[in-house]
PDB file of N, CA and C in Angstrom:
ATOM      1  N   UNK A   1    -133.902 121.245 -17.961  1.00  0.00           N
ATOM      2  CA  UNK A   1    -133.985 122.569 -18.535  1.00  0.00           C
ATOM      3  C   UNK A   1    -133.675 123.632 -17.482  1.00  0.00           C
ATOM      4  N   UNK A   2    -133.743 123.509 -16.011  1.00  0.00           N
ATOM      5  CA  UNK A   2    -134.008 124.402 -15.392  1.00  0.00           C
ATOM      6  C   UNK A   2    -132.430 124.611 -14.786  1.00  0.00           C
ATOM      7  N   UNK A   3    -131.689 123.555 -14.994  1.00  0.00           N
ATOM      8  CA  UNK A   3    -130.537 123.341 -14.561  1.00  0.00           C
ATOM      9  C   UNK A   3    -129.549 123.824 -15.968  1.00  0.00           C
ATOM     10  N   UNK A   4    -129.852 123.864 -17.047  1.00  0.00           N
ATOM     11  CA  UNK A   4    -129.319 124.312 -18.471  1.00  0.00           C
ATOM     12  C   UNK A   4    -129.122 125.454 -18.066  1.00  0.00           C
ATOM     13  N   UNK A   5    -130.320 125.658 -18.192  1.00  0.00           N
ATOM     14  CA  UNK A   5    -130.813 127.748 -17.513  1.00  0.00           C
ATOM     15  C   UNK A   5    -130.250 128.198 -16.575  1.00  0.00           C
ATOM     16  N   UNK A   6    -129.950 127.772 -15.428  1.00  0.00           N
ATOM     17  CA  UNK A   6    -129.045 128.033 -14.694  1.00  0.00           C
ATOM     18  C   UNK A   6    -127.583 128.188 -14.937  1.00  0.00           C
ATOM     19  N   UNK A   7    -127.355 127.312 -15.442  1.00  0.00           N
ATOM     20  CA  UNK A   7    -125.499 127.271 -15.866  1.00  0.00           C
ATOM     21  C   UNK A   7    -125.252 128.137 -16.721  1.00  0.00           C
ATOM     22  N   UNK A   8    -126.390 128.000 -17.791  1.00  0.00           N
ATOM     23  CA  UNK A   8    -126.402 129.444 -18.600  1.00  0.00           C
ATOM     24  C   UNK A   8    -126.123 130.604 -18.309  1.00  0.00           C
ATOM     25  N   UNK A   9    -127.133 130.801 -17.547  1.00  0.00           N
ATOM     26  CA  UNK A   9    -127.090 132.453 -16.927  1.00  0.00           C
ATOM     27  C   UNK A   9    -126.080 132.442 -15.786  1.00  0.00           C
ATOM     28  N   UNK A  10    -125.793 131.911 -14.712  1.00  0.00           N
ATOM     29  CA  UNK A  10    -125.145 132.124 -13.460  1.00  0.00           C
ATOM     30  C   UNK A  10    -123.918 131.568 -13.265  1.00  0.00           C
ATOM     31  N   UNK A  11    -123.478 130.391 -14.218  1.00  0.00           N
ATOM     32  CA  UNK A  11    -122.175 129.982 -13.574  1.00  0.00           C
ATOM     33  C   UNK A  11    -121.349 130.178 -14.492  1.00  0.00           C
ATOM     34  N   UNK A  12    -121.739 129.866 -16.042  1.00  0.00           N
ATOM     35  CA  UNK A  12    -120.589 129.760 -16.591  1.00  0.00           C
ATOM     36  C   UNK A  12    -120.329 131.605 -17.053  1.00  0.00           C
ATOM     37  N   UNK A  13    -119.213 131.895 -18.124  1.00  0.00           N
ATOM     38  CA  UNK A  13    -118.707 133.333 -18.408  1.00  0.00           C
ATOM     39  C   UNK A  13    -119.099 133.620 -19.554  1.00  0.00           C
ATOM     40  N   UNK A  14    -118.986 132.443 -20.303  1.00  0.00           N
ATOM     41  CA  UNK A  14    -119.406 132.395 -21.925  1.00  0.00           C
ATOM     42  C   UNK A  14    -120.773 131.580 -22.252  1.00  0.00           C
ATOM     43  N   UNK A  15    -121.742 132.063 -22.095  1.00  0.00           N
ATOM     44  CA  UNK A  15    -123.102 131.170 -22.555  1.00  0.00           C
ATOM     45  C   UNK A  15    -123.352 130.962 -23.821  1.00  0.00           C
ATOM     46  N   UNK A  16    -123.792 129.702 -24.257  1.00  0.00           N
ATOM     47  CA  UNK A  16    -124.120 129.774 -25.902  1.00  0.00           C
ATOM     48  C   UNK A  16    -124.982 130.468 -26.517  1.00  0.00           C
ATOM     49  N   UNK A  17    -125.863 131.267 -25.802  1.00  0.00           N
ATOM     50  CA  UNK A  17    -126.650 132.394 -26.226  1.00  0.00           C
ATOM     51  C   UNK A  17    -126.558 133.077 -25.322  1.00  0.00           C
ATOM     52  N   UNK A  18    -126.109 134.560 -25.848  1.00  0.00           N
ATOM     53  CA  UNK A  18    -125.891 135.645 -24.750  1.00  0.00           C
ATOM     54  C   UNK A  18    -127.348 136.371 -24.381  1.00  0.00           C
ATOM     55  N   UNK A  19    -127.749 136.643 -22.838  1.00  0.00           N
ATOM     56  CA  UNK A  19    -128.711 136.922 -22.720  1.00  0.00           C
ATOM     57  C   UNK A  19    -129.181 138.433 -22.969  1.00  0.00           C
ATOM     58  N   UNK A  20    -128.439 138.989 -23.884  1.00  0.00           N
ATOM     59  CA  UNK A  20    -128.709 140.532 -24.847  1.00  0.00           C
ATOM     60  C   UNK A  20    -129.574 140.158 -25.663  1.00  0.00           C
ATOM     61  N   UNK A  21    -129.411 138.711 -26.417  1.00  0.00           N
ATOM     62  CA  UNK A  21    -130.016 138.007 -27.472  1.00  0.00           C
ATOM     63  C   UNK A  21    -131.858 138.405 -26.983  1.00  0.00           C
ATOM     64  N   UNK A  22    -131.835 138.012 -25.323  1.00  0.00           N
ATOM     65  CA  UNK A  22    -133.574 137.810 -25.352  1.00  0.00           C
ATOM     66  C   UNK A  22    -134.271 139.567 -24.617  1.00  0.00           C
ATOM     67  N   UNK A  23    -133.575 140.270 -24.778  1.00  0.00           N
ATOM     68  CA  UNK A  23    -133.798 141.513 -24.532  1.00  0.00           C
ATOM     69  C   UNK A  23    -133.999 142.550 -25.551  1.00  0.00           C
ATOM     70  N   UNK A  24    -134.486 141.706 -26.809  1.00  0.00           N
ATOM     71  CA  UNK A  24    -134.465 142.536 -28.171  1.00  0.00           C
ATOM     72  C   UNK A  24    -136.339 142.898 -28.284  1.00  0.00           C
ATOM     73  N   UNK A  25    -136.259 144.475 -28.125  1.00  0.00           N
ATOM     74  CA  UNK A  25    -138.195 144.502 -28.177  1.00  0.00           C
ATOM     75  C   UNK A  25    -138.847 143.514 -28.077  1.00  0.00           C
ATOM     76  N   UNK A  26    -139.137 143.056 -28.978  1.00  0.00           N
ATOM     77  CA  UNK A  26    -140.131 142.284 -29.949  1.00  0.00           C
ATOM     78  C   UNK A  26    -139.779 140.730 -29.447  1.00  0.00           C
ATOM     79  N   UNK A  27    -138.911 140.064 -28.391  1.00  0.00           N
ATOM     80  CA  UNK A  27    -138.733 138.803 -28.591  1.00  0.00           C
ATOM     81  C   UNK A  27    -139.924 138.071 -27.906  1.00  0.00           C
ATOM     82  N   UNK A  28    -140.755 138.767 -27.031  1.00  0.00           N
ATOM     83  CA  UNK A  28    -141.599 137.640 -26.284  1.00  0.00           C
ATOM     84  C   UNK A  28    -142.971 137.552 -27.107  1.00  0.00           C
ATOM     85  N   UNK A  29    -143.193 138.756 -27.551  1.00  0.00           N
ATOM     86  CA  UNK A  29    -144.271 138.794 -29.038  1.00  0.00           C
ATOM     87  C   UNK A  29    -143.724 137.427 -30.216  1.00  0.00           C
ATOM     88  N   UNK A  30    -142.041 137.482 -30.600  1.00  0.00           N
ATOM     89  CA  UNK A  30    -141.940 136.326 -31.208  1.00  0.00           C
ATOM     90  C   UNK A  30    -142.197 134.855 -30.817  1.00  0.00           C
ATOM     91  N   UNK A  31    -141.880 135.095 -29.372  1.00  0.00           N
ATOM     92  CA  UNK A  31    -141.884 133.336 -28.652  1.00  0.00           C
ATOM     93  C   UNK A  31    -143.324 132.896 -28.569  1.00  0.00           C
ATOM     94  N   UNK A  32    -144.304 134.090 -28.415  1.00  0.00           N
ATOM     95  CA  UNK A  32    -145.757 134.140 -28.207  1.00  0.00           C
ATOM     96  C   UNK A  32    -146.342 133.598 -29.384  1.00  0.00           C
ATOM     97  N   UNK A  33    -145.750 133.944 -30.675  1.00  0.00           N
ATOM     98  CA  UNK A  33    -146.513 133.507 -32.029  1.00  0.00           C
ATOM     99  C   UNK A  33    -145.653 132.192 -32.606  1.00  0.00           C
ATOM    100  N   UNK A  34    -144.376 131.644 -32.178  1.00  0.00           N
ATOM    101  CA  UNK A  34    -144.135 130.542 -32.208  1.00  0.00           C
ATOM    102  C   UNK A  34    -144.811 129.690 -31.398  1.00  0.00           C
ATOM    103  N   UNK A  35    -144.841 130.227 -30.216  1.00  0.00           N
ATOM    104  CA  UNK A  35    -146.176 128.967 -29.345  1.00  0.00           C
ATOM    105  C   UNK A  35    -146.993 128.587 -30.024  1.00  0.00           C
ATOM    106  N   UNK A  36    -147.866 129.838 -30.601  1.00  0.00           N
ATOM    107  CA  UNK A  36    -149.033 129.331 -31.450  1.00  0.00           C
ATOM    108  C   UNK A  36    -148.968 128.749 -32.533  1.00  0.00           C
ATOM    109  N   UNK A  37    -148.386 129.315 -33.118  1.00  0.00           N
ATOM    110  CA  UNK A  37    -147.752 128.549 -34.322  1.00  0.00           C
ATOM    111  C   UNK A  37    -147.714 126.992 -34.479  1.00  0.00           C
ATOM    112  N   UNK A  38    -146.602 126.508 -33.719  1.00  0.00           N
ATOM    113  CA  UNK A  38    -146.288 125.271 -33.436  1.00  0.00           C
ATOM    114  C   UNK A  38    -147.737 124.337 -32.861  1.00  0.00           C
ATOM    115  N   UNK A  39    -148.339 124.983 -32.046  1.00  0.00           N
ATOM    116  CA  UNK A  39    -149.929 124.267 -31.421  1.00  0.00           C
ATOM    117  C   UNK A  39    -150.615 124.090 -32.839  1.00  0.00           C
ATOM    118  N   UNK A  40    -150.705 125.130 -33.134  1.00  0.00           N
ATOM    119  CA  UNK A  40    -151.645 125.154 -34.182  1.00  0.00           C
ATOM    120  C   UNK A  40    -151.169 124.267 -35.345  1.00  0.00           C
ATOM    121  N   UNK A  41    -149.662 123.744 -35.614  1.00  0.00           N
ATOM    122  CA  UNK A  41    -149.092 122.814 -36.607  1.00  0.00           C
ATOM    123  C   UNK A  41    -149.530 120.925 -35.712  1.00  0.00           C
ATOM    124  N   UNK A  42    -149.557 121.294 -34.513  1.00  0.00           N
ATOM    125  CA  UNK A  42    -149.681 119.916 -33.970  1.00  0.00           C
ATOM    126  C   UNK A  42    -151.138 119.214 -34.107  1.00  0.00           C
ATOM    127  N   UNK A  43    -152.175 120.335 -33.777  1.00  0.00           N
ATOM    128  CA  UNK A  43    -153.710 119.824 -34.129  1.00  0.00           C
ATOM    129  C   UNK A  43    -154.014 119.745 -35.167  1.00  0.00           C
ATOM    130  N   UNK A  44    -153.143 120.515 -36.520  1.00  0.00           N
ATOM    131  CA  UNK A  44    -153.467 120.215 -37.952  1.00  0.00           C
ATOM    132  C   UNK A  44    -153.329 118.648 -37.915  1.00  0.00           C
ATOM    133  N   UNK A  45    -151.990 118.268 -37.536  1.00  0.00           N
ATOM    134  CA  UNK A  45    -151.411 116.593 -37.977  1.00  0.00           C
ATOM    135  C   UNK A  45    -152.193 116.025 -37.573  1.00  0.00           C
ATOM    136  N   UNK A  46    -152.817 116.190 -36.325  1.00  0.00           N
ATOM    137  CA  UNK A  46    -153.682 114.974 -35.563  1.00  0.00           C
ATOM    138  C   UNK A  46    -154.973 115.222 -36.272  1.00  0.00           C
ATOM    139  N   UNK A  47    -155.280 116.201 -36.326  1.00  0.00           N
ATOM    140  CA  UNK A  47    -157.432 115.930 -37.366  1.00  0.00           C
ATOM    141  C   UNK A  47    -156.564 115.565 -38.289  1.00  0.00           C
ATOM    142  N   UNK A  48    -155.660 115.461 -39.245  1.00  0.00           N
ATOM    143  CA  UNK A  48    -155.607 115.186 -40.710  1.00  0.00           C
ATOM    144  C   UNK A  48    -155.612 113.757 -40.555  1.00  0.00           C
ATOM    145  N   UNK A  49    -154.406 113.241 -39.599  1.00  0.00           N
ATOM    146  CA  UNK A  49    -154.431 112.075 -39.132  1.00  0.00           C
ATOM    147  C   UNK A  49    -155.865 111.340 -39.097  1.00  0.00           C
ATOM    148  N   UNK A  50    -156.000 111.817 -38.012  1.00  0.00           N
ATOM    149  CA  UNK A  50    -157.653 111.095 -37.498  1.00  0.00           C
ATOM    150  C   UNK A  50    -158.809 111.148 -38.917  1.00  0.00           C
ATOM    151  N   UNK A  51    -158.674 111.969 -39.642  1.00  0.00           N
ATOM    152  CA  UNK A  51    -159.353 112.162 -41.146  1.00  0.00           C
ATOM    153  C   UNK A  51    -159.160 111.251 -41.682  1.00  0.00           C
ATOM    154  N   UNK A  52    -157.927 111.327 -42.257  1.00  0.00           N
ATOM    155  CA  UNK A  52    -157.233 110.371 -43.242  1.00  0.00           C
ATOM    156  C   UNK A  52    -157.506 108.492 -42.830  1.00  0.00           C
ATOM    157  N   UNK A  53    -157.205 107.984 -41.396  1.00  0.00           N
ATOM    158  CA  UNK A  53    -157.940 106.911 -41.115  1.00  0.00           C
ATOM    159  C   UNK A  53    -158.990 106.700 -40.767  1.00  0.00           C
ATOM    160  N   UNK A  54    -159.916 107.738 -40.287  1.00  0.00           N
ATOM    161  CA  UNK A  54    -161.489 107.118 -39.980  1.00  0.00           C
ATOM    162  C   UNK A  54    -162.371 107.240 -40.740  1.00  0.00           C
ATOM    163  N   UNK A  55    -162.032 109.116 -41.687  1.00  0.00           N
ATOM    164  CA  UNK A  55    -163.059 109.272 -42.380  1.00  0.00           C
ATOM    165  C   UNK A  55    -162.891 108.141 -43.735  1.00  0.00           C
ATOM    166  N   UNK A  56    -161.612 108.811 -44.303  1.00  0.00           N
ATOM    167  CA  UNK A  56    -161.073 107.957 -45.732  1.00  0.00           C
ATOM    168  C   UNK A  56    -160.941 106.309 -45.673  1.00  0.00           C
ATOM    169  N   UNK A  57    -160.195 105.999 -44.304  1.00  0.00           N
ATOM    170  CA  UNK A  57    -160.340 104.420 -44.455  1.00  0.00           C
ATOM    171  C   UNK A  57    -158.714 103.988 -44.694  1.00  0.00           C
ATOM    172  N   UNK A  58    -158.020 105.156 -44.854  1.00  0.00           N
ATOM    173  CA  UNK A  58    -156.069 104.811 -45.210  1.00  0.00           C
ATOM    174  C   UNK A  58    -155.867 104.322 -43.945  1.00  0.00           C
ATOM    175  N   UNK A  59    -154.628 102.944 -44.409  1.00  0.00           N
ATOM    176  CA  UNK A  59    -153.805 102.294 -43.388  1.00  0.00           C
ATOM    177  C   UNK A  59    -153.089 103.014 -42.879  1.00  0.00           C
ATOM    178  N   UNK A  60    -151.886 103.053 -41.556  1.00  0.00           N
ATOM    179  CA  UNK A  60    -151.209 103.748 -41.301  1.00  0.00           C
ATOM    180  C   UNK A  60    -150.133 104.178 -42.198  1.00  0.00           C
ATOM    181  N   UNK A  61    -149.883 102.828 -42.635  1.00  0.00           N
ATOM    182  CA  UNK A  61    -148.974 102.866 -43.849  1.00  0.00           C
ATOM    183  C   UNK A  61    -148.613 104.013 -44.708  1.00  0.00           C
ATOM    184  N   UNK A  62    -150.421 103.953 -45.214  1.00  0.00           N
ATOM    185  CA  UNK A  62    -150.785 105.464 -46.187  1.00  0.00           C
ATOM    186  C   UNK A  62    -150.730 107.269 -45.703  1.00  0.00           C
ATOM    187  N   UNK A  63    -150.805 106.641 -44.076  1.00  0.00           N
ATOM    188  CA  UNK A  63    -150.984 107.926 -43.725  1.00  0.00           C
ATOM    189  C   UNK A  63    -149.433 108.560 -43.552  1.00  0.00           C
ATOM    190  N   UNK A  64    -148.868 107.086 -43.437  1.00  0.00           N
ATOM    191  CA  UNK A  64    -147.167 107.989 -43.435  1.00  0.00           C
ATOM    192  C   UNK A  64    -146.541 108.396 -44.804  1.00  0.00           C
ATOM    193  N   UNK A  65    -147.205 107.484 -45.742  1.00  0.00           N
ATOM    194  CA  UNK A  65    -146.769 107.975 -47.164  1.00  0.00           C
ATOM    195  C   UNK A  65    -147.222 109.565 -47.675  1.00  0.00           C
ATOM    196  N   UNK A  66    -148.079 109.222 -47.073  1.00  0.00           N
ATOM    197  CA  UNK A  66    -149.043 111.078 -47.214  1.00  0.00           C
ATOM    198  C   UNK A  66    -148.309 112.042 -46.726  1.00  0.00           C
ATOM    199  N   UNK A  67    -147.351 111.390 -45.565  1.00  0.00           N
ATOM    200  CA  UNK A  67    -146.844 112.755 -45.055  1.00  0.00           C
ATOM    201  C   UNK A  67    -145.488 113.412 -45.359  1.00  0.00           C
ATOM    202  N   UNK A  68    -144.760 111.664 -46.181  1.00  0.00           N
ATOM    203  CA  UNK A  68    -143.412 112.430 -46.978  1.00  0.00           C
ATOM    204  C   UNK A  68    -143.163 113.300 -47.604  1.00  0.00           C
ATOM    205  N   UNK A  69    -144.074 113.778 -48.080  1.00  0.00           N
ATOM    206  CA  UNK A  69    -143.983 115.268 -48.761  1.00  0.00           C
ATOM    207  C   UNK A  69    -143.799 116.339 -47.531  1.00  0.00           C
ATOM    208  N   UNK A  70    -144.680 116.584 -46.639  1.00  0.00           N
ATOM    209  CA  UNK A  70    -144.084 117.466 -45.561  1.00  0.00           C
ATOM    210  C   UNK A  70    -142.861 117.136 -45.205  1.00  0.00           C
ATOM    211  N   UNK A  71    -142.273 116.105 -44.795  1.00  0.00           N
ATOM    212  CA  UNK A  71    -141.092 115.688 -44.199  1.00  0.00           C
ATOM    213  C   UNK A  71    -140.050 115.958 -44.961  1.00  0.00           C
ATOM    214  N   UNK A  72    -140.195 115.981 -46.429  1.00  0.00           N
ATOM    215  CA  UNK A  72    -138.844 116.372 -47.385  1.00  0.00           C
ATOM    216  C   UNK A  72    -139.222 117.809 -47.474  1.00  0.00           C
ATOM    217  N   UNK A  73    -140.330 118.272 -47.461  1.00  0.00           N
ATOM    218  CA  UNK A  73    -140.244 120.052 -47.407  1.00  0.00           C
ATOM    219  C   UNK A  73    -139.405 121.043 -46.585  1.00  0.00           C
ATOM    220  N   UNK A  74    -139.832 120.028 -45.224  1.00  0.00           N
ATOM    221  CA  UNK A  74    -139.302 120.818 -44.282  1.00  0.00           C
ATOM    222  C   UNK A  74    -137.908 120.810 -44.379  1.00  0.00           C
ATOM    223  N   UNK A  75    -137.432 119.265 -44.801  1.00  0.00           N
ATOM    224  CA  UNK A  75    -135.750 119.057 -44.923  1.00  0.00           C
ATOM    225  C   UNK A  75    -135.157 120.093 -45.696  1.00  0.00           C
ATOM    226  N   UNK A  76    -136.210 120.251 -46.901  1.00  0.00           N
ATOM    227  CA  UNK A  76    -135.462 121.333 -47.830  1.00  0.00           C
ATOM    228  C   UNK A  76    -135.576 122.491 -48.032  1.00  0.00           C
ATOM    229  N   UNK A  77    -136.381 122.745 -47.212  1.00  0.00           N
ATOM    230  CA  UNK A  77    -136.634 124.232 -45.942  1.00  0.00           C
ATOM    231  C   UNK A  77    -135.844 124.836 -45.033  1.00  0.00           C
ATOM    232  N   UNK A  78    -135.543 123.811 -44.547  1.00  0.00           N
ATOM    233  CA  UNK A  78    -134.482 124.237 -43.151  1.00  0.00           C
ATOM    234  C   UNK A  78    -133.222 123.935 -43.681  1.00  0.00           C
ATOM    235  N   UNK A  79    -133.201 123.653 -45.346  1.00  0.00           N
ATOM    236  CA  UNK A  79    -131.638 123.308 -45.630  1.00  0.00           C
ATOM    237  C   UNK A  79    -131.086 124.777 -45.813  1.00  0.00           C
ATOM    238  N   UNK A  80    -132.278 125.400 -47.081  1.00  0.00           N
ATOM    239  CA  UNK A  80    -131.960 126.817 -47.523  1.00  0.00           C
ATOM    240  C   UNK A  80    -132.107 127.503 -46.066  1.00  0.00           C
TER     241      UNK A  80
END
């Protein structure tokens, strides 16, 4: 990453994101509430997880069947 970032910014002429892009007000307030965001989506999965087999008693099996519904949401989320 640190070497991406570099070539990015310093060597090459044309970067795939121009760095005007991260100089817009509001962007580190956005990156700040995607951090959280995303944390806060990772400890949901794991208690639901850890729920779903210790409290309930579901195989792993079940716990992945449980989760195809998120997994096609998101597909058809990020399609639109």
């Amino acid at each position: 990453m640190i070497v991406a970032g570099y070539v990015e910014c310093d060597v090459i002429s044309n970067p795939l994101l121009p760095q005007s892009l991260f100089r817009v007000p509001c962007m580190p307030a956005l990156n700040l509430g995607l951090f959280f965001n995303y944390g806060s989506l990772g400890i949901f999965i794991y208690y639901a997880t850890f729920y779903m087999e210790q409290i309930m008693g579901a195989t792993p099996f079940h716990v992945v069947a449980k989760y195809v519904p998120f997994a096609l949401g998101g597909c058809i989320i990020g399609t639109f």
